[in-house]
C-alpha atoms as a PDB file:
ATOM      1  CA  UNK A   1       0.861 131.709 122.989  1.00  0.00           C
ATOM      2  CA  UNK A   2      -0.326 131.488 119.882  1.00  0.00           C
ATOM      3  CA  UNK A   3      -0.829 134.845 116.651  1.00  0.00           C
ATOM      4  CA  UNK A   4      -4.861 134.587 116.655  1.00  0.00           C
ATOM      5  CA  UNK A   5      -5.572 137.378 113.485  1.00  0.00           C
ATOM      6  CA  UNK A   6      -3.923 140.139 111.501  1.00  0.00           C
ATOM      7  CA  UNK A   7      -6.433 143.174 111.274  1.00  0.00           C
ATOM      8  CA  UNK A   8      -6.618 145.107 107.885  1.00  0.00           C
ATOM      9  CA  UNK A   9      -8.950 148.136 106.779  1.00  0.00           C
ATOM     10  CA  UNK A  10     -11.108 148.000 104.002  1.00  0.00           C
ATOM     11  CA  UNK A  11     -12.631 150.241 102.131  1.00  0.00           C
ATOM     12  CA  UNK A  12     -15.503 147.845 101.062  1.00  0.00           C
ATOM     13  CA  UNK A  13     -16.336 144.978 103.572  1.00  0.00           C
ATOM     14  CA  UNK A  14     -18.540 142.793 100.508  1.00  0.00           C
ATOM     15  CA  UNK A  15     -15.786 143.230  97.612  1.00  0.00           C
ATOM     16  CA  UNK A  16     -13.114 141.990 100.376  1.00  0.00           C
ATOM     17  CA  UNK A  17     -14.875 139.517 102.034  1.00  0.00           C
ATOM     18  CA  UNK A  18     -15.476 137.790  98.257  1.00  0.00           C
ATOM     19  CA  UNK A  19     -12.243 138.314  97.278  1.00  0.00           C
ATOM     20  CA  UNK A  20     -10.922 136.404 100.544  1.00  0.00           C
ATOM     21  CA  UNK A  21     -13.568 133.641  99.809  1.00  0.00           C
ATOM     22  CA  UNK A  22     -14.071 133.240  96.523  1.00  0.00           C
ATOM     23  CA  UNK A  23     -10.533 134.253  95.006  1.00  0.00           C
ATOM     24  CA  UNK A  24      -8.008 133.039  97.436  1.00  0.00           C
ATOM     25  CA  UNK A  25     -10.323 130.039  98.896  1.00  0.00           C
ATOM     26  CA  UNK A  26     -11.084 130.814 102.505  1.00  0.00           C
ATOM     27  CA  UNK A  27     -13.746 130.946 104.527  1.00  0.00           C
ATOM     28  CA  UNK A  28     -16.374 133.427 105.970  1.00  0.00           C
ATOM     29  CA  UNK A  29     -15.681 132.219 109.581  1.00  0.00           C
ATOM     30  CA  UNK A  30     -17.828 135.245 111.526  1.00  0.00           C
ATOM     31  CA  UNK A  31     -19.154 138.628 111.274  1.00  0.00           C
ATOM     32  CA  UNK A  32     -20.445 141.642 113.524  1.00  0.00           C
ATOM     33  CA  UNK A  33     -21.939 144.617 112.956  1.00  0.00           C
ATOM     34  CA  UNK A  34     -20.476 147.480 115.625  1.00  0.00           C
ATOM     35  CA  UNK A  35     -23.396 150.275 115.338  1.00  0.00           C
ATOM     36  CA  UNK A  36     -22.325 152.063 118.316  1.00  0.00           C
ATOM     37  CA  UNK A  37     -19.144 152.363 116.555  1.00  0.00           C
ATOM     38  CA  UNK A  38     -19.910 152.891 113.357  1.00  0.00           C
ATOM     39  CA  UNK A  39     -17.843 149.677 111.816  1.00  0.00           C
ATOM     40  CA  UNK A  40     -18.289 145.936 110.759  1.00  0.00           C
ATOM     41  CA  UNK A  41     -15.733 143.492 110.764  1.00  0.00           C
ATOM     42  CA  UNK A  42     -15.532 139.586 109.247  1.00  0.00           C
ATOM     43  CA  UNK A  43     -12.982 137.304 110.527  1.00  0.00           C
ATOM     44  CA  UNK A  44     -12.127 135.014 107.519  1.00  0.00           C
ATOM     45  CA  UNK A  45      -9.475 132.281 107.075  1.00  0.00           C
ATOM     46  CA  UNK A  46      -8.579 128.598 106.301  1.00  0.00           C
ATOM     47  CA  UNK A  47      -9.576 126.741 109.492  1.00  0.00           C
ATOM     48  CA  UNK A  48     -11.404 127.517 112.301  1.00  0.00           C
ATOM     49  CA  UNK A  49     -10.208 130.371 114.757  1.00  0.00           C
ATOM     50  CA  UNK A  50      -9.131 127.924 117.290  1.00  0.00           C
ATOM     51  CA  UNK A  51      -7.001 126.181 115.170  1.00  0.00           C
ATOM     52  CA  UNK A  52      -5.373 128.545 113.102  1.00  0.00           C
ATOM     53  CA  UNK A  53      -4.694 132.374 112.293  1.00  0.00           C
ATOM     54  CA  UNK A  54      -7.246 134.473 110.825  1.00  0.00           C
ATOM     55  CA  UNK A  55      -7.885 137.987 108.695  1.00  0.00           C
ATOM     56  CA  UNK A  56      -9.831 140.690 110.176  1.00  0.00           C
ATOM     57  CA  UNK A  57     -10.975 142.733 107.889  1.00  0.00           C
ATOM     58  CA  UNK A  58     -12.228 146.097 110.026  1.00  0.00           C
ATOM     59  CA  UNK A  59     -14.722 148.406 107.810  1.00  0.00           C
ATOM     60  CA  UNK A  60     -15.478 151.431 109.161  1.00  0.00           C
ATOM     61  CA  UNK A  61     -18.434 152.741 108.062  1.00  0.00           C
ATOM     62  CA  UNK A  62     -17.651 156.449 106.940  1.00  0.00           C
ATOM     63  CA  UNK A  63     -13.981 155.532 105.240  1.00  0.00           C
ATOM     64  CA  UNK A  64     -14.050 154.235 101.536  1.00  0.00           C
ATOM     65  CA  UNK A  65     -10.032 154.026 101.398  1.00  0.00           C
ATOM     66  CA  UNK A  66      -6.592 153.874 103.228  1.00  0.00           C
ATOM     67  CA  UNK A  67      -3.225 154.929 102.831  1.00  0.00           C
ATOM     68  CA  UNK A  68      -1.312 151.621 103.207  1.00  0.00           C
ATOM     69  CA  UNK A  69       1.942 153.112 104.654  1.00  0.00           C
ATOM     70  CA  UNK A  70       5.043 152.079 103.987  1.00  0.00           C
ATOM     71  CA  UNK A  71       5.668 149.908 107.098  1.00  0.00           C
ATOM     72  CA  UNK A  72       3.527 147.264 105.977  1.00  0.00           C
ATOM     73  CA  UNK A  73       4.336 144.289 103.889  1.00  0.00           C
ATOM     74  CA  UNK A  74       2.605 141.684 103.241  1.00  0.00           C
ATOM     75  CA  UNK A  75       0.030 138.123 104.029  1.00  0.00           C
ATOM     76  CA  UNK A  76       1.674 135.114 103.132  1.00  0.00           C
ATOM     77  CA  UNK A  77      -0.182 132.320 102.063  1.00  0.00           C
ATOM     78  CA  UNK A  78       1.884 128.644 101.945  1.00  0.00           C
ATOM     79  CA  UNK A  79       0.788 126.825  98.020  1.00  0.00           C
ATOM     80  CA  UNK A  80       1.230 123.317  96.392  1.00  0.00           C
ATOM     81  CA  UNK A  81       2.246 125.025  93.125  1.00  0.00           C
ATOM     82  CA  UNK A  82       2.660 128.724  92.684  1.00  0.00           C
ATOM     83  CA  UNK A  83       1.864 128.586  88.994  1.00  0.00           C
ATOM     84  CA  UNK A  84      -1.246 126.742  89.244  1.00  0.00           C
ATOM     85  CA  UNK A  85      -2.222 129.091  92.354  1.00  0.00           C
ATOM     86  CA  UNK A  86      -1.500 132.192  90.211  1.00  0.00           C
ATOM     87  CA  UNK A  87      -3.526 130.814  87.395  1.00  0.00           C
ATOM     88  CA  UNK A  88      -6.738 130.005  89.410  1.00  0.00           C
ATOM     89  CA  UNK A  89      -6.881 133.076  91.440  1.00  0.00           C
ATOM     90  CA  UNK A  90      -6.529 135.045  87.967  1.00  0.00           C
ATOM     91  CA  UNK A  91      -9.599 132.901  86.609  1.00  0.00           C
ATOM     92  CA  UNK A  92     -11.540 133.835  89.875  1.00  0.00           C
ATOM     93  CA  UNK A  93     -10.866 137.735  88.863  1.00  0.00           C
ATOM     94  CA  UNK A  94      -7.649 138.365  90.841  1.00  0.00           C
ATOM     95  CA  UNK A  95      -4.855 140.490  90.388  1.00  0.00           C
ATOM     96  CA  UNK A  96      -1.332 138.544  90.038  1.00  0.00           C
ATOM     97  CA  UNK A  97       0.970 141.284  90.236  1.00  0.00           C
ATOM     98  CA  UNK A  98       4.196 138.600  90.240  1.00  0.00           C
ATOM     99  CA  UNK A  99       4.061 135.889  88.269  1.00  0.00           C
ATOM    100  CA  UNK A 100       5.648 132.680  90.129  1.00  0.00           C
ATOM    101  CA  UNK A 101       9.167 131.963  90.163  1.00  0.00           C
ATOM    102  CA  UNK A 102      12.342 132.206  92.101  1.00  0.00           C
ATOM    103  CA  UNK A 103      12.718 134.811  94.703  1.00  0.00           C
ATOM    104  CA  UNK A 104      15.825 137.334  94.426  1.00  0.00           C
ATOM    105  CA  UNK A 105      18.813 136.290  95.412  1.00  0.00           C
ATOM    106  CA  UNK A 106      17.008 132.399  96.302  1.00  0.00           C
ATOM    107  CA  UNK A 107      15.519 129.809  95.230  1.00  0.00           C
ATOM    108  CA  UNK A 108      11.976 129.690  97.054  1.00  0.00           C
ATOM    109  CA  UNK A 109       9.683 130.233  94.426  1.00  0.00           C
ATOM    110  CA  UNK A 110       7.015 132.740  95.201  1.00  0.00           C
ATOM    111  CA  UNK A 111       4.237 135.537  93.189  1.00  0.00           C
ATOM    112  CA  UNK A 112       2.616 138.111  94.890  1.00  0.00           C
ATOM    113  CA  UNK A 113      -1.213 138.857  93.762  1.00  0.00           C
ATOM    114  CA  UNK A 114      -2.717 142.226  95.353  1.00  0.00           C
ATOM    115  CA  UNK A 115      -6.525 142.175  97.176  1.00  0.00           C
ATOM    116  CA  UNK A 116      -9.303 144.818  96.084  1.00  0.00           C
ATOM    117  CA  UNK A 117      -8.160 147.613  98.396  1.00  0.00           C
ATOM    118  CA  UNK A 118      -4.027 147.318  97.704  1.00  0.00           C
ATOM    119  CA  UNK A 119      -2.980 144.696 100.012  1.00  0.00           C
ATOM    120  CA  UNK A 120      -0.269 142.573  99.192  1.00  0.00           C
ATOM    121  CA  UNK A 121      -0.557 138.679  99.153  1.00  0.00           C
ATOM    122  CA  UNK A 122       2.701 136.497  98.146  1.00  0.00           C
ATOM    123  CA  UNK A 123       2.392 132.923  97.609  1.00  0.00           C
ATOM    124  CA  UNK A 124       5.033 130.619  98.677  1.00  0.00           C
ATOM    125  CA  UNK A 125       5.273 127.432  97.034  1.00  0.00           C
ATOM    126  CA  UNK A 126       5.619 124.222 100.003  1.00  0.00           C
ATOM    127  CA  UNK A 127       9.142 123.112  99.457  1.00  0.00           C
ATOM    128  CA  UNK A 128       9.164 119.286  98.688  1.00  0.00           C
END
């Protein structure tokens, strides 16, 4: 067994999908259009499907927004160097919300940048 995707709601399937893509470097790996349904979704990610875990990124048609909830935490996305990563993804228009450095009570360093609709994405920097 193998984790295939993590599915999150967004409020505006273009404006996620480029900040996926263009800010945080992955890949528009497939897309569907659900008019019966009334919803899209794009599966985007690193590698392909079958080699790795993807996003789903579910837009229903008729919802602009979401309350995040409080159960949910966060994507995690494995860096060279946290610093650098921070820096490009703020050139490519994204939203560091923690700069890198040391987690609390460790020494892992990590920052945590936030996608278009809220999400939370920390960066952990590969331990040498």
């Amino acid at each position: 067994m193998r984790i295939l995707h993590t599915m999150l709601r967004v409020g505006n399937l273009d404006r996620s999908i480029a900040f996926y893509t263009e800010v945080l470097g992955m890949r528009l790996l497939r897309k569907h259009d659900f008019p019966g349904g009334k919803f899209t979704i794009a599966f985007v990610g690193y590698e392909d499907e079958s080699e790795a875990a993807a996003l789903e990124l579910t837009y229903n048609w008729d919802t602009d927004s979401y309350d995040l909830g409080e159960g949910y935490g966060h994507i995690a996305l494995e860096v060279e160097d946290a610093a650098a990563a921070c820096d490009e993804i703020r050139n490519r228009g994204g939203n560091v919300v923690r700069e890198a450095g040391p987690m609390k009570h460790g020494t892992t360093v990590i920052a945590f940048v936030k996608d278009p609709d809220g999400y939370m994405v920390e960066l952990i920097e590969k331990s040498s």
